[in-house]
PDB file of N, CA and C in Angstrom:
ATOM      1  N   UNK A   1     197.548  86.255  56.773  1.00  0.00           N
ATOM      2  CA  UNK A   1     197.225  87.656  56.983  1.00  0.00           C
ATOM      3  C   UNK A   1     196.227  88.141  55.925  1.00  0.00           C
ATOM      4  N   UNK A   2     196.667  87.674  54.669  1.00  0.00           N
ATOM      5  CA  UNK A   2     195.504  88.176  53.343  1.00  0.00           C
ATOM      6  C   UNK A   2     194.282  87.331  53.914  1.00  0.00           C
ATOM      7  N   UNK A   3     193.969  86.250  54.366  1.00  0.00           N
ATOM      8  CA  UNK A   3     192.760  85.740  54.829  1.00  0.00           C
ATOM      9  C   UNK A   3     192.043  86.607  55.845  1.00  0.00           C
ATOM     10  N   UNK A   4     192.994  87.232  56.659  1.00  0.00           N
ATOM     11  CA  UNK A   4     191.721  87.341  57.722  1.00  0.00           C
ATOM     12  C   UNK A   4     191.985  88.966  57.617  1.00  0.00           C
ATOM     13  N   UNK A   5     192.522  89.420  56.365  1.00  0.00           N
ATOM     14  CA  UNK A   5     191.530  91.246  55.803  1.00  0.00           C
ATOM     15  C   UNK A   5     190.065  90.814  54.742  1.00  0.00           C
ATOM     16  N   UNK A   6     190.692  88.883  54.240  1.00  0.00           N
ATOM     17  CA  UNK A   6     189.404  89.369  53.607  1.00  0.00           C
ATOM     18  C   UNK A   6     188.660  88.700  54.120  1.00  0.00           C
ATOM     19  N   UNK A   7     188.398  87.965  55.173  1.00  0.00           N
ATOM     20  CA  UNK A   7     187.251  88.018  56.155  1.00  0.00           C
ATOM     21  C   UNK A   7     186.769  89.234  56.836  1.00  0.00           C
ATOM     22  N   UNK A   8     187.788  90.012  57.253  1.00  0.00           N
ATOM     23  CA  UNK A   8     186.957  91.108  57.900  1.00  0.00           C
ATOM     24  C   UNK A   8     186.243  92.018  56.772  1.00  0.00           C
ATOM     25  N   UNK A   9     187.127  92.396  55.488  1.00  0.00           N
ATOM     26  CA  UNK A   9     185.855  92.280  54.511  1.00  0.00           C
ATOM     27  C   UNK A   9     184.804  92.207  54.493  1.00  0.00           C
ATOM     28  N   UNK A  10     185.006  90.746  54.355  1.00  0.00           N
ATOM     29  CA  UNK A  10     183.147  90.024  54.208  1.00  0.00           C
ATOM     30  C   UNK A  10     182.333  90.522  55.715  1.00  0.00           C
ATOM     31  N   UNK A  11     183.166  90.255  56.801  1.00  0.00           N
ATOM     32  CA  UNK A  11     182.274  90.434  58.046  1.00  0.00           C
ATOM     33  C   UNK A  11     181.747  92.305  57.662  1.00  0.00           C
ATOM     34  N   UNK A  12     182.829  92.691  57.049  1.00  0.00           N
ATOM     35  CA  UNK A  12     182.340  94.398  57.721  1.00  0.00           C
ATOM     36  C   UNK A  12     181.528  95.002  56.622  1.00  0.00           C
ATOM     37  N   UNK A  13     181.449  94.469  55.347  1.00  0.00           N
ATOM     38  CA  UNK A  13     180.472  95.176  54.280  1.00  0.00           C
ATOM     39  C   UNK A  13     179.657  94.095  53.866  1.00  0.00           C
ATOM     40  N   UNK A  14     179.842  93.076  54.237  1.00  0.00           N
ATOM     41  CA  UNK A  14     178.944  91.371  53.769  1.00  0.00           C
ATOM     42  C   UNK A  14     178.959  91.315  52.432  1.00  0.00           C
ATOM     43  N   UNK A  15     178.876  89.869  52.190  1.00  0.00           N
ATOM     44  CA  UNK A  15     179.377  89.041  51.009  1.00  0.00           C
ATOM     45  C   UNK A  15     178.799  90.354  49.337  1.00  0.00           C
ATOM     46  N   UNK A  16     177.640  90.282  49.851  1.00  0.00           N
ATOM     47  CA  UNK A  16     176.777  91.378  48.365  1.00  0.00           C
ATOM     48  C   UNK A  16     177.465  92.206  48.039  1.00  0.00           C
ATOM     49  N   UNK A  17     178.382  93.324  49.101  1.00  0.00           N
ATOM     50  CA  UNK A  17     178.600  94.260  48.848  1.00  0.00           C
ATOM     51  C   UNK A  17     179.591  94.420  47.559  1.00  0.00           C
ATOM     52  N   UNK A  18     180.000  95.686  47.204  1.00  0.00           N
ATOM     53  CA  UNK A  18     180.829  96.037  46.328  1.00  0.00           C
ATOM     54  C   UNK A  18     181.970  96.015  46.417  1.00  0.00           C
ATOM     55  N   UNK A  19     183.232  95.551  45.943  1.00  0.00           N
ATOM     56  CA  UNK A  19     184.389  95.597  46.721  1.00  0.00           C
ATOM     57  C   UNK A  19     185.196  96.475  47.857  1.00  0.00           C
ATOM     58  N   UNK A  20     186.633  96.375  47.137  1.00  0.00           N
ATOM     59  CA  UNK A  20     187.606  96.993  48.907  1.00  0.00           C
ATOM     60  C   UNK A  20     187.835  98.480  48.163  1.00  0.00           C
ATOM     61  N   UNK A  21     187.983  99.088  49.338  1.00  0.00           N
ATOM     62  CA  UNK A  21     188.243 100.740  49.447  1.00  0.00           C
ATOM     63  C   UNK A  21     189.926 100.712  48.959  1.00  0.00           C
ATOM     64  N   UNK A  22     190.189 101.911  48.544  1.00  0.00           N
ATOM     65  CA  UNK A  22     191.346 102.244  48.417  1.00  0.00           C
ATOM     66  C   UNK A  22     192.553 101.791  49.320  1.00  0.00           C
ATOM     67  N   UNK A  23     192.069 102.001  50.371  1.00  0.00           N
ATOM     68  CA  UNK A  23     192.898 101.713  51.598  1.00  0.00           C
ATOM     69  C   UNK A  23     193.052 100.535  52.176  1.00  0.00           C
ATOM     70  N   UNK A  24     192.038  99.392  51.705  1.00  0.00           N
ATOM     71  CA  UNK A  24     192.089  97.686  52.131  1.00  0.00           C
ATOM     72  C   UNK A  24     193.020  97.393  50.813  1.00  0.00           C
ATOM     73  N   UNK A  25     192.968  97.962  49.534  1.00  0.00           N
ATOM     74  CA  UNK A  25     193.651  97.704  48.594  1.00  0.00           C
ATOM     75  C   UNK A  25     195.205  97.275  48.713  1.00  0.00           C
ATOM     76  N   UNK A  26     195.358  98.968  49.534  1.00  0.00           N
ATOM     77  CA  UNK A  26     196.834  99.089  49.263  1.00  0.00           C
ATOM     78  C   UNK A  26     197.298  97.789  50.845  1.00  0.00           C
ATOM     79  N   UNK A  27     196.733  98.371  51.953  1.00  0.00           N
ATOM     80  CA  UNK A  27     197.110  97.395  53.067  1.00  0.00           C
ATOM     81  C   UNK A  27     197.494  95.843  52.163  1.00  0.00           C
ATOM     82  N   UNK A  28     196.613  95.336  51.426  1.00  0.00           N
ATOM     83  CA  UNK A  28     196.734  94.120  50.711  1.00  0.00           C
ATOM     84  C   UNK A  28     198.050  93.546  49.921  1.00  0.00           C
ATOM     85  N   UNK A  29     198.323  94.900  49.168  1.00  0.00           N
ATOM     86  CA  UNK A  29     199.285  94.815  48.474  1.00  0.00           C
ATOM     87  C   UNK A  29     200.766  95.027  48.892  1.00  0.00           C
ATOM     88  N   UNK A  30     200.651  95.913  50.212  1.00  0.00           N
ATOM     89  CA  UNK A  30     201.575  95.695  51.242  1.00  0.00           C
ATOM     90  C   UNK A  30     201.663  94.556  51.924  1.00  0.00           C
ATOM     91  N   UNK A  31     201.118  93.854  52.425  1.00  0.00           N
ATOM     92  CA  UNK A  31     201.172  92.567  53.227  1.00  0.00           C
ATOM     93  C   UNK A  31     201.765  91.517  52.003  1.00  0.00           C
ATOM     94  N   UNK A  32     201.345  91.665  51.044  1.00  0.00           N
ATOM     95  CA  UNK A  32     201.783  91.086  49.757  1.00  0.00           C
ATOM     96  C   UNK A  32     203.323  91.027  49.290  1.00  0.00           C
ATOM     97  N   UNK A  33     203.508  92.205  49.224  1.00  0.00           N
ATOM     98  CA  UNK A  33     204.946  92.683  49.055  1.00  0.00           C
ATOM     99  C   UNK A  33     206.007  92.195  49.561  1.00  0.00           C
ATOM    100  N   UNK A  34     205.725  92.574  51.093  1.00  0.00           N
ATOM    101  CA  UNK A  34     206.566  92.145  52.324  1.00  0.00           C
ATOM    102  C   UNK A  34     206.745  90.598  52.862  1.00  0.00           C
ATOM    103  N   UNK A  35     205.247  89.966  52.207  1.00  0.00           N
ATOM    104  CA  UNK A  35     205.553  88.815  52.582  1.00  0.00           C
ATOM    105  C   UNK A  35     206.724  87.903  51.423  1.00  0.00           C
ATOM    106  N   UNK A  36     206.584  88.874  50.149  1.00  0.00           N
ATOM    107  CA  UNK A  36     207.580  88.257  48.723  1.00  0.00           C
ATOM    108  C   UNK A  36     208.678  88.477  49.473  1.00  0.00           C
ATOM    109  N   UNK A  37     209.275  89.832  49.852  1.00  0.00           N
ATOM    110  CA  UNK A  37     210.495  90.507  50.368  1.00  0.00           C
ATOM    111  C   UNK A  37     210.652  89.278  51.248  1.00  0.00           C
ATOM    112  N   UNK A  38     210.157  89.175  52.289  1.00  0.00           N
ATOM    113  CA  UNK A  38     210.547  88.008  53.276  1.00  0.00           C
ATOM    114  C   UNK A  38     210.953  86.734  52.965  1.00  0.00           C
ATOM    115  N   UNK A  39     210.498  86.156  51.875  1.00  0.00           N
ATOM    116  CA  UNK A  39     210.730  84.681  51.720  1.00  0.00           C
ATOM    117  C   UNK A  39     212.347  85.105  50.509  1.00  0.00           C
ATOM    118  N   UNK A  40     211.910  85.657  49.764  1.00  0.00           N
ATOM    119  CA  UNK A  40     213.554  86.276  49.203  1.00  0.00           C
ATOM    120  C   UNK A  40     214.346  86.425  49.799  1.00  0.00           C
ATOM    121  N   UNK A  41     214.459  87.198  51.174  1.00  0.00           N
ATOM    122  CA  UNK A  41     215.755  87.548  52.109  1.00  0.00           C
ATOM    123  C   UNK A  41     216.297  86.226  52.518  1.00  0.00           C
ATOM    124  N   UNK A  42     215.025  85.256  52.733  1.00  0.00           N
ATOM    125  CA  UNK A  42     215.287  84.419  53.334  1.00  0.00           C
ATOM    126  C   UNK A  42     215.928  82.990  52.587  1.00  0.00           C
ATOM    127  N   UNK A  43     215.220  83.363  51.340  1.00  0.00           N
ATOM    128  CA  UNK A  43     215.737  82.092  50.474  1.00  0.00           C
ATOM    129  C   UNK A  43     217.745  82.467  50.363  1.00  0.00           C
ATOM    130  N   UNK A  44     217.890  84.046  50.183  1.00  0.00           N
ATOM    131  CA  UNK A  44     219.463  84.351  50.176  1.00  0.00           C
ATOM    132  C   UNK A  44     220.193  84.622  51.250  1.00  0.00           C
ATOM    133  N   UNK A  45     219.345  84.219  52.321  1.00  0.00           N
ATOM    134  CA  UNK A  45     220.334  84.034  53.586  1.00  0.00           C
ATOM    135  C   UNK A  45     220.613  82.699  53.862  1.00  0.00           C
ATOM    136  N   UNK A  46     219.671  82.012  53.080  1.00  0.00           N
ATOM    137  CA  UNK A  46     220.098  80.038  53.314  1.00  0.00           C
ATOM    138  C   UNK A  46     220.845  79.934  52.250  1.00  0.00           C
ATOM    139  N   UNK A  47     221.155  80.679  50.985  1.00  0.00           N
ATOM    140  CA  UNK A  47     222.216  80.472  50.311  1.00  0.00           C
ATOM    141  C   UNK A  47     223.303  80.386  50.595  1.00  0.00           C
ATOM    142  N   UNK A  48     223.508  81.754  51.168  1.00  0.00           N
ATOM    143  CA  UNK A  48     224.734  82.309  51.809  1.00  0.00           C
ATOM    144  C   UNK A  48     225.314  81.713  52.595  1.00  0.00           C
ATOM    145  N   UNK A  49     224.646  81.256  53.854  1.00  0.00           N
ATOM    146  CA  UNK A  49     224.896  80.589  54.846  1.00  0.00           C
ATOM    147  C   UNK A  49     225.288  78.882  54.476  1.00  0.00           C
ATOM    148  N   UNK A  50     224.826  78.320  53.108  1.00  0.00           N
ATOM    149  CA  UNK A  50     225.329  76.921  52.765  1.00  0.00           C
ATOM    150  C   UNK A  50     226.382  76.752  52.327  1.00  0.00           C
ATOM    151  N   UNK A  51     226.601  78.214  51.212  1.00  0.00           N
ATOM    152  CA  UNK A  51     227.915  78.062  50.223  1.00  0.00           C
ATOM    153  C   UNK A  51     229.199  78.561  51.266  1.00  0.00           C
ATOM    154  N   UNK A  52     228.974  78.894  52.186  1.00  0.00           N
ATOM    155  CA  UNK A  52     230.111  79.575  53.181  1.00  0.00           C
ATOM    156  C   UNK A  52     230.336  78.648  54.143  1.00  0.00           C
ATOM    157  N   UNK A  53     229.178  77.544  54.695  1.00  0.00           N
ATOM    158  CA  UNK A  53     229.401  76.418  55.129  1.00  0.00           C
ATOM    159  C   UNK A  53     230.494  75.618  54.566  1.00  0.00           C
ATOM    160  N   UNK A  54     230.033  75.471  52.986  1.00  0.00           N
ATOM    161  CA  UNK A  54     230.665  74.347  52.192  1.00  0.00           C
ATOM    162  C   UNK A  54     232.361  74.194  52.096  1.00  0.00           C
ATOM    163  N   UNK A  55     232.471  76.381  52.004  1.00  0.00           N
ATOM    164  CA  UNK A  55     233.611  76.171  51.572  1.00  0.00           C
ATOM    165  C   UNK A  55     234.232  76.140  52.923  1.00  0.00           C
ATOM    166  N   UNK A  56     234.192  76.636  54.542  1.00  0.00           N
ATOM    167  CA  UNK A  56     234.849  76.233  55.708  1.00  0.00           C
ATOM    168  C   UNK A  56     235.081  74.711  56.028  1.00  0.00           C
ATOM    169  N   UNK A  57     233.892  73.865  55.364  1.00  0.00           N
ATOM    170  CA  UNK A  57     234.313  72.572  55.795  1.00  0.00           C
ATOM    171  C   UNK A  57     234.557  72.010  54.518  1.00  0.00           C
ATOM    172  N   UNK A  58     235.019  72.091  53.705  1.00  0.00           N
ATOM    173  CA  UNK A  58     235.628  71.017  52.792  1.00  0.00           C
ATOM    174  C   UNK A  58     237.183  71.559  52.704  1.00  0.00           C
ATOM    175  N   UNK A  59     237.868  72.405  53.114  1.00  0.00           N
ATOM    176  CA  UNK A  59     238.975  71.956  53.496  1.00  0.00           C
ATOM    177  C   UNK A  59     239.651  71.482  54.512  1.00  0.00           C
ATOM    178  N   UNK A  60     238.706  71.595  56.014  1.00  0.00           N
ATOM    179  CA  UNK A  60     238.343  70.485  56.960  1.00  0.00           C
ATOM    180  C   UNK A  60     238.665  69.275  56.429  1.00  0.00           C
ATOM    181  N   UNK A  61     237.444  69.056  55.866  1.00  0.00           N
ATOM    182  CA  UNK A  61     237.516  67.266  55.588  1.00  0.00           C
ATOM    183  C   UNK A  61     238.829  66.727  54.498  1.00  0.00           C
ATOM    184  N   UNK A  62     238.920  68.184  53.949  1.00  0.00           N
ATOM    185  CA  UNK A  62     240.195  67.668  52.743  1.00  0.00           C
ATOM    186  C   UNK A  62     241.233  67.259  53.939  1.00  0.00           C
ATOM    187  N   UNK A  63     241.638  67.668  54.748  1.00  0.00           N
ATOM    188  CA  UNK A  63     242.928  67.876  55.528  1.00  0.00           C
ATOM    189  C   UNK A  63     242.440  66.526  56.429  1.00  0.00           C
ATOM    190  N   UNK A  64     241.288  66.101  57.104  1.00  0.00           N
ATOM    191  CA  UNK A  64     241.433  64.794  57.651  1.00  0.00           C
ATOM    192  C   UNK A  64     241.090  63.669  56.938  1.00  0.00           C
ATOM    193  N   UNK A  65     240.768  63.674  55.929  1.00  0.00           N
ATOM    194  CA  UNK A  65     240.920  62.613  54.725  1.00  0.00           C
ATOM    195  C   UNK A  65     242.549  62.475  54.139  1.00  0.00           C
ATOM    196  N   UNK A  66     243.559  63.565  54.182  1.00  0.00           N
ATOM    197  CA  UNK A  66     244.673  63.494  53.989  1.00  0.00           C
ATOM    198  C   UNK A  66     245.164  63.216  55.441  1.00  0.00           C
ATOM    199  N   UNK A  67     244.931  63.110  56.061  1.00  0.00           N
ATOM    200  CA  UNK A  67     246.071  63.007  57.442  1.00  0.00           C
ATOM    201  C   UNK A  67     245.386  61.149  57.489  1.00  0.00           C
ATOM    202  N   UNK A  68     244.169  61.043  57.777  1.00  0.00           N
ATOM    203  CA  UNK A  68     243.797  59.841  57.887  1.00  0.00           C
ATOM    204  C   UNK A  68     244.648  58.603  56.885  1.00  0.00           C
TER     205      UNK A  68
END
């Protein structure tokens, strides 16, 4: 997504020009943000979801390792 604002960038004021407006700034730093927020939610929803795995099945396996 940051690639193709700063292609349209380059396409819409060309390479010489002077940089981004206030408003390509912030869009930037939003897409930025959200994309951190996203991989965070996501890194602590695969946490969550392993350690809650772990603990439903290891007293599973405790109990057919004891019966076995």
């Amino acid at each position: 997504m940051r690639r193709l604002l700063f292609a349209l960038k380059l396409e819409g004021k060309g390479a010489g020009k002077e940089g981004w407006t206030t408003s390509e700034f912030a869009l930037d730093q939003y897409i930025y943000t959200m994309q951190y927020k996203f991989a965070h939610e996501r890194h602590e929803d695969l946490s969550a979801f392993i350690i809650t795995g772990l603990i439903l099945i290891f007293p599973l396996l405790l109990v057919v390792v004891l019966v076995h």
